[in-house]
Protein backbone atom coordinates (compact mmCIF):
# COMPACT_ATOMS: atom_id res chain seq x y z
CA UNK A 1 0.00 0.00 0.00
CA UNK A 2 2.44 2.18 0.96
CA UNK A 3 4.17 2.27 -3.08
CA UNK A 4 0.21 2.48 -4.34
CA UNK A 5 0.45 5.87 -2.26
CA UNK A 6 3.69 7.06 -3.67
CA UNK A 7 2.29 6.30 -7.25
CA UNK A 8 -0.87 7.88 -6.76
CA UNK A 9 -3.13 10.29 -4.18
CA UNK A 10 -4.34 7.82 -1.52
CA UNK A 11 -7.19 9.01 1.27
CA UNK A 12 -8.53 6.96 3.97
CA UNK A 13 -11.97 8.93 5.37
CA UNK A 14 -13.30 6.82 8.69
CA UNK A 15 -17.26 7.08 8.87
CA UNK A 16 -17.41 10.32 11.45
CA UNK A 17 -14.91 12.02 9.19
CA UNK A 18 -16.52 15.48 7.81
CA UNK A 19 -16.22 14.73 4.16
CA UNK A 20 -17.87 10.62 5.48
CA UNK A 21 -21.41 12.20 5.38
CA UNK A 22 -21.47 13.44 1.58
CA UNK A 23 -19.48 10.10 0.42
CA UNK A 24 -21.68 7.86 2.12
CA UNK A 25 -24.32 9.78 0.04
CA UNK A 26 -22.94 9.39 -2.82
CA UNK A 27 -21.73 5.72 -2.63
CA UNK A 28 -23.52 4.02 -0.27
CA UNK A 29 -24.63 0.64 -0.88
CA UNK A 30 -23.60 -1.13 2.43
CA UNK A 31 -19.70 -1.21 1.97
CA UNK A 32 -19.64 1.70 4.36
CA UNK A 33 -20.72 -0.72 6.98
CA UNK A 34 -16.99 -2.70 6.75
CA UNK A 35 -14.69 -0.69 4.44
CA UNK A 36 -15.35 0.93 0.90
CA UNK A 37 -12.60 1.10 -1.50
CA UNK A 38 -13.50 4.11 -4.11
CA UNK A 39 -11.01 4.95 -7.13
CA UNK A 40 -11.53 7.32 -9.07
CA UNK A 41 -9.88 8.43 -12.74
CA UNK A 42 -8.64 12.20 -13.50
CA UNK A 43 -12.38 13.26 -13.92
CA UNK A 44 -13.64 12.29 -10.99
CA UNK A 45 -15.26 9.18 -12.32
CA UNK A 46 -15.64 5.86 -11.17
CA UNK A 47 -13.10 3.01 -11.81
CA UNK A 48 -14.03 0.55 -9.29
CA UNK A 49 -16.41 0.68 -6.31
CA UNK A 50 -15.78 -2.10 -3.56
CA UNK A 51 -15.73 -3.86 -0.41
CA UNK A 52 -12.41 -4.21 0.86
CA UNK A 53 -13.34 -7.86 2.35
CA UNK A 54 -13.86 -8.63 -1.50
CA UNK A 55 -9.62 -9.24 -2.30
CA UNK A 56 -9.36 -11.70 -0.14
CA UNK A 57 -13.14 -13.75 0.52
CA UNK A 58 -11.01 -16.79 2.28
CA UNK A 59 -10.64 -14.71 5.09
CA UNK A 60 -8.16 -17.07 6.75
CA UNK A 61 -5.57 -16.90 9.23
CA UNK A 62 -2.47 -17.83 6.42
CA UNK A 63 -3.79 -15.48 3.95
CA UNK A 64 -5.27 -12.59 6.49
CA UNK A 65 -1.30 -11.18 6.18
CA UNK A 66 -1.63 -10.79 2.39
CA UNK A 67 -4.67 -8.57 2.40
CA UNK A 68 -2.34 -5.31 1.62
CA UNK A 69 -0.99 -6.69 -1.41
CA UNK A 70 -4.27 -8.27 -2.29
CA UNK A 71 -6.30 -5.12 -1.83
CA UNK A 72 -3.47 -2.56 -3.74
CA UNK A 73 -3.49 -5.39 -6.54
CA UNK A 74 -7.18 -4.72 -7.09
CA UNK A 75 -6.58 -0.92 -6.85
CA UNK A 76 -4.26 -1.52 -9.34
CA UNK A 77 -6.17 -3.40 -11.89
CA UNK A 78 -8.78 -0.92 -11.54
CA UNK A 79 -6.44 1.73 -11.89
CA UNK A 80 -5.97 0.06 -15.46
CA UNK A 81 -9.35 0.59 -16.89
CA UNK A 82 -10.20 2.68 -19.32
CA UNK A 83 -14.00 3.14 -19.19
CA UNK A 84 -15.32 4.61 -16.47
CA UNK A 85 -18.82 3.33 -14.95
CA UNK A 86 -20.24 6.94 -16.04
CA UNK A 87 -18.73 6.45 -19.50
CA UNK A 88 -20.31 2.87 -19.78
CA UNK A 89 -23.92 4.95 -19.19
CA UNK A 90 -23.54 7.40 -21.53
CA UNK A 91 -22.47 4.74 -24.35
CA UNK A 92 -25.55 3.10 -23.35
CA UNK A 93 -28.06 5.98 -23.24
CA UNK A 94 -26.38 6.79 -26.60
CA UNK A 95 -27.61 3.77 -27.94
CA UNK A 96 -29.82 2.37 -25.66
CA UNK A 97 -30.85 -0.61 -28.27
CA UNK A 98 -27.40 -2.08 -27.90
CA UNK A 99 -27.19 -5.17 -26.20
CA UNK A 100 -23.60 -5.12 -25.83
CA UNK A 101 -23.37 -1.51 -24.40
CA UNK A 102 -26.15 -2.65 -22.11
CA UNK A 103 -24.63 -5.85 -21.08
CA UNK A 104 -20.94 -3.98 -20.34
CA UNK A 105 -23.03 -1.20 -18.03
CA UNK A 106 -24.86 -3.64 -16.17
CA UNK A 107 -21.56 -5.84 -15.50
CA UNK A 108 -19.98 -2.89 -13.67
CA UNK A 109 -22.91 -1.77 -11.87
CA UNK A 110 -23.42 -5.19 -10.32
CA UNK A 111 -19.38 -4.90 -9.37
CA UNK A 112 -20.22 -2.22 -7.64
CA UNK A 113 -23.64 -1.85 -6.39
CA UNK A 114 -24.94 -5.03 -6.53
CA UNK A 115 -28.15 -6.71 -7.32
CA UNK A 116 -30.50 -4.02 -5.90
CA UNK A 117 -28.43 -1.63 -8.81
CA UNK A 118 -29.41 -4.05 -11.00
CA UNK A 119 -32.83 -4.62 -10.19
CA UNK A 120 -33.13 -0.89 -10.44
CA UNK A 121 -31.93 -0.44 -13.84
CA UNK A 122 -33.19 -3.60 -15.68
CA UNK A 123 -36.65 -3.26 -14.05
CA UNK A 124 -37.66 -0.08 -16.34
CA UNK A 125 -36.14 -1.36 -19.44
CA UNK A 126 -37.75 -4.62 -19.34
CA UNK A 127 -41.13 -2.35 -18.84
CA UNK A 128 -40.49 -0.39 -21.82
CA UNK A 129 -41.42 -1.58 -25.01
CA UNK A 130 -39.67 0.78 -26.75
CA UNK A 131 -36.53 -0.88 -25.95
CA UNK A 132 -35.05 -3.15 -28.72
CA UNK A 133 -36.07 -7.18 -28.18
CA UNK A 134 -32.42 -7.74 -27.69
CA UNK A 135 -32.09 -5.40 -24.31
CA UNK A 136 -35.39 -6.26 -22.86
CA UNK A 137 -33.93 -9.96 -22.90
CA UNK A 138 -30.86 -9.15 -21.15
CA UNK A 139 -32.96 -7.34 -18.65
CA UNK A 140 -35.40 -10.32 -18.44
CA UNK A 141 -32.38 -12.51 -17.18
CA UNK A 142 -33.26 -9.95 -13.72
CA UNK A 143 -36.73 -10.59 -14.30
CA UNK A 144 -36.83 -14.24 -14.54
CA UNK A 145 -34.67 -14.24 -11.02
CA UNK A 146 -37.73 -12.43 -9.49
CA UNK A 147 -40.35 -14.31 -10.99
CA UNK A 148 -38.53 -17.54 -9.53
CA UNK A 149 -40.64 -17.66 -5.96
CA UNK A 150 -43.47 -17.03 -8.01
CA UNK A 151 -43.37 -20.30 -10.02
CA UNK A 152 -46.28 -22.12 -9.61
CA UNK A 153 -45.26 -24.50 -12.40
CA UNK A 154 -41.62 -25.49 -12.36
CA UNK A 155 -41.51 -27.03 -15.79
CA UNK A 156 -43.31 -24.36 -17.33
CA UNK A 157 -40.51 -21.67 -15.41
CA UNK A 158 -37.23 -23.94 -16.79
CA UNK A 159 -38.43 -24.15 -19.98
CA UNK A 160 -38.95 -20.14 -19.90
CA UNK A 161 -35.41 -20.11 -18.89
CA UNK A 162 -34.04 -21.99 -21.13
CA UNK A 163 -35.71 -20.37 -24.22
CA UNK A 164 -34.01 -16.99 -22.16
CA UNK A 165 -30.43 -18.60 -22.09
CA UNK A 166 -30.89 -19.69 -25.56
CA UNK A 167 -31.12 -16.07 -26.60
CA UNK A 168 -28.71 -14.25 -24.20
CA UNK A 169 -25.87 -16.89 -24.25
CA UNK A 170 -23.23 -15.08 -25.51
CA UNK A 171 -24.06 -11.87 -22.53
CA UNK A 172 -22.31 -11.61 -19.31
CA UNK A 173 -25.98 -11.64 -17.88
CA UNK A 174 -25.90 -14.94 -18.97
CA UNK A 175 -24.26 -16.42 -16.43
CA UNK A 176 -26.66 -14.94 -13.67
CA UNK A 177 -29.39 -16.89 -15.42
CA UNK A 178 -27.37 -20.15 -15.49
CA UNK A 179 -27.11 -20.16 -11.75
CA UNK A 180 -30.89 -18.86 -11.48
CA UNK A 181 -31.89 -21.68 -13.70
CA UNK A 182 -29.43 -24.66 -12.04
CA UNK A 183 -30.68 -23.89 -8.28
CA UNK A 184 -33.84 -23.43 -9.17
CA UNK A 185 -34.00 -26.85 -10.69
CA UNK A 186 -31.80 -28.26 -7.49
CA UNK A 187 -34.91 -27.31 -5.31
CA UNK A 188 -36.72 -30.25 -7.19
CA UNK A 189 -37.04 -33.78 -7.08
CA UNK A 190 -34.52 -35.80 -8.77
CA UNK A 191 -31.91 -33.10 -9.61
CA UNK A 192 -29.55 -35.30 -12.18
CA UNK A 193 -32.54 -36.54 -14.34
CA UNK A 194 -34.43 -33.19 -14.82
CA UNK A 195 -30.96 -31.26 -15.20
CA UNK A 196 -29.77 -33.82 -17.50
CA UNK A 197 -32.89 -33.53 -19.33
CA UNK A 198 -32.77 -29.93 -19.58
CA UNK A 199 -29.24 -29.84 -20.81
CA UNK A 200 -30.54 -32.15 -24.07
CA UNK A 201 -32.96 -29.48 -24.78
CA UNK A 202 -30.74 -26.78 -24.48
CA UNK A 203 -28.08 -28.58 -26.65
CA UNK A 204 -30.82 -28.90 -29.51
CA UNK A 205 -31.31 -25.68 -29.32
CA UNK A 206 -27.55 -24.97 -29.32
CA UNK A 207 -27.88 -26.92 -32.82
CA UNK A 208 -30.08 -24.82 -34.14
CA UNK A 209 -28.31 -21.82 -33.99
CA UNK A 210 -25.71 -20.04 -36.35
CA UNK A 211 -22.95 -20.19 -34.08
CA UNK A 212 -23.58 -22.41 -30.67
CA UNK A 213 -20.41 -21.72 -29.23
CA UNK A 214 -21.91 -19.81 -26.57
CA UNK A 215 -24.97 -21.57 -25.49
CA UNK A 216 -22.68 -24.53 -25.41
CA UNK A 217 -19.95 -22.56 -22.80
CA UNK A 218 -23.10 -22.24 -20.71
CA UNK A 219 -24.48 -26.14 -21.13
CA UNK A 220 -21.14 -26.76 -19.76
CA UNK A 221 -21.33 -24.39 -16.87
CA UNK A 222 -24.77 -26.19 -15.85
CA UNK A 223 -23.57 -29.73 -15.98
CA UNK A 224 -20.40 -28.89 -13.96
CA UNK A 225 -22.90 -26.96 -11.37
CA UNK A 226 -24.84 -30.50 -11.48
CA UNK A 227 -21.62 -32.43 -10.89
CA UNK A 228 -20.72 -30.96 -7.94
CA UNK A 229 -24.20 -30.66 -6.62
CA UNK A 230 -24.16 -34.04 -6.81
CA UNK A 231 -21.51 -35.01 -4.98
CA UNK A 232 -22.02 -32.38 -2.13
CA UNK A 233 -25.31 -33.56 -1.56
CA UNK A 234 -23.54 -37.11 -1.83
CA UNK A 235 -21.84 -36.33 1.13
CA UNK A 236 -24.68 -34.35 2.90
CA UNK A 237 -26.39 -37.84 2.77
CA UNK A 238 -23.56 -39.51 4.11
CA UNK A 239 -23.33 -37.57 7.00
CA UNK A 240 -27.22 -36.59 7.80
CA UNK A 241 -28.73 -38.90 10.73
CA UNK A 242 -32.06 -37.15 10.61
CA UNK A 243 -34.50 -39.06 8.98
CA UNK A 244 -36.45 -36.15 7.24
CA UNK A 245 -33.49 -34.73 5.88
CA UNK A 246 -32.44 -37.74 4.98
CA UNK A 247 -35.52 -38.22 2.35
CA UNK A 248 -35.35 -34.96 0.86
CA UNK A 249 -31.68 -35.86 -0.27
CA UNK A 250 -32.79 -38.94 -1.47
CA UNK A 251 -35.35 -37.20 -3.25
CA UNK A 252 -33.25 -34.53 -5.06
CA UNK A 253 -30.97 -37.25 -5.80
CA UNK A 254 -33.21 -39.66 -7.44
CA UNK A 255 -33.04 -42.21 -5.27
CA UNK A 256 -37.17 -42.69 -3.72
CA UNK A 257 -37.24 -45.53 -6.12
């Protein structure tokens, strides 16, 4: 930390500092509650926006003595950027029927604010049908997370999201919808079958299209979220000695036959 500072002007502002009021204004998402790490550009625009506890999520004792590198390694990278989150915006509002300027704002935002930035963005745009097919289906990906404790019909809401994925595959958002769409089916019973079954669909679909590459990367990131679903809950089985969780295991896993 102490060479970040030499490089660069450095400020540390505790809560009850004067200037803490009008940054927690500004900023304030929650970080302020443990420590926010704000860097700015020469314009006074955002680079990165973060918890400090993000560089190092272990947390443990061996790696608690690296945090200073960790954390000035993160300044640095951000330091690196060259689009700031207000020049991501203004692309987008420029052409707010891009899907790729859409999909690069909403990737920083949720760096830095989270899902309730998110939710607050993608929530008008998948209101307004003016908006290009294209954005409103990135925004859906939001949507369809929302609509998930509302599913009264679980087949009905995975085929929905796989008709989604189909579309937005080649997105960052995509990724948010794989894991909506994998837990949500890991709530069910028999996990490998229906997950299984939903990856053949999906890799029909993949067919289909001009170039499956991407919906392919993201059959492969559900069936190694399966995998490893399955073995965890393997072991939760092993280990479980009560006899109602030890049916609903069974049941996600297939095995009430």
């Amino acid at each position: 930390m102490k060479g970040l500072r030499e490089k660069l002007p450095c400020a540390a502002i505790r809560k009850h500092d004067p200037a803490g009021p009008a940054l927690m204004k500004e900023f304030d998402d929650g970080h302020f509650g443990y420590c926010g790490v704000i860097v700015l550009d020469g314009r006074g625009e955002l680079l990165v926006f973060m918890s400090a506890d993000s560089c190092d999520p272990e947390c443990t004792k061996e790696s608690i003595p690296r945090f200073p590198e960790l954390l000035a390694a993160k300044i640095e990278a951000g330091l690196k950027r060259t689009e700031s989150l207000q020049e991501l915006e203004r692309r987008w509002k420029k052409a707010p029927d891009d899907p790729l300027a859409f999909d690069r704002y909403l990737e920083r935002i949720e760096e830095s604010y989270g899902t309730d930035g998110l939710y607050a963005i993608t929530g008008p745009v998948l209101e307004d049908p003016a908006r290009s097919k294209a954005v409103r289906d990135i925004a859906d990906v939001w949507g369809y997370e929302q609509r998930r404790d509302k599913a009264d019909l679980p087949a009905a809401f995975v085929a929905e999201g796989e008709a989604l994925l189909a579309r937005v595959a080649g997105t960052w958002a995509a990724g948010a919808l794989v894991q909506t769409l994998f837990y949500f089916q890991a709530e069910q019973p028999d996990v490998p079958r229906q997950v299984t079954v939903s990856l053949a669909r999906l890799e029909k679909a993949a067919a289909a299209q001009a170039d499956p590459a991407p919906l392919r990367k993201r059959i492969a990131e559900i069936a190694r979220l399966r995998d490893g679903w399955v073995r965890e809950t393997e072991e939760r089985l092993k280990e479980a000695t009560d006899e109602e969780l030890q049916a609903d295991l069974k049941s996600r896993l297939g095995r009430t036959r």
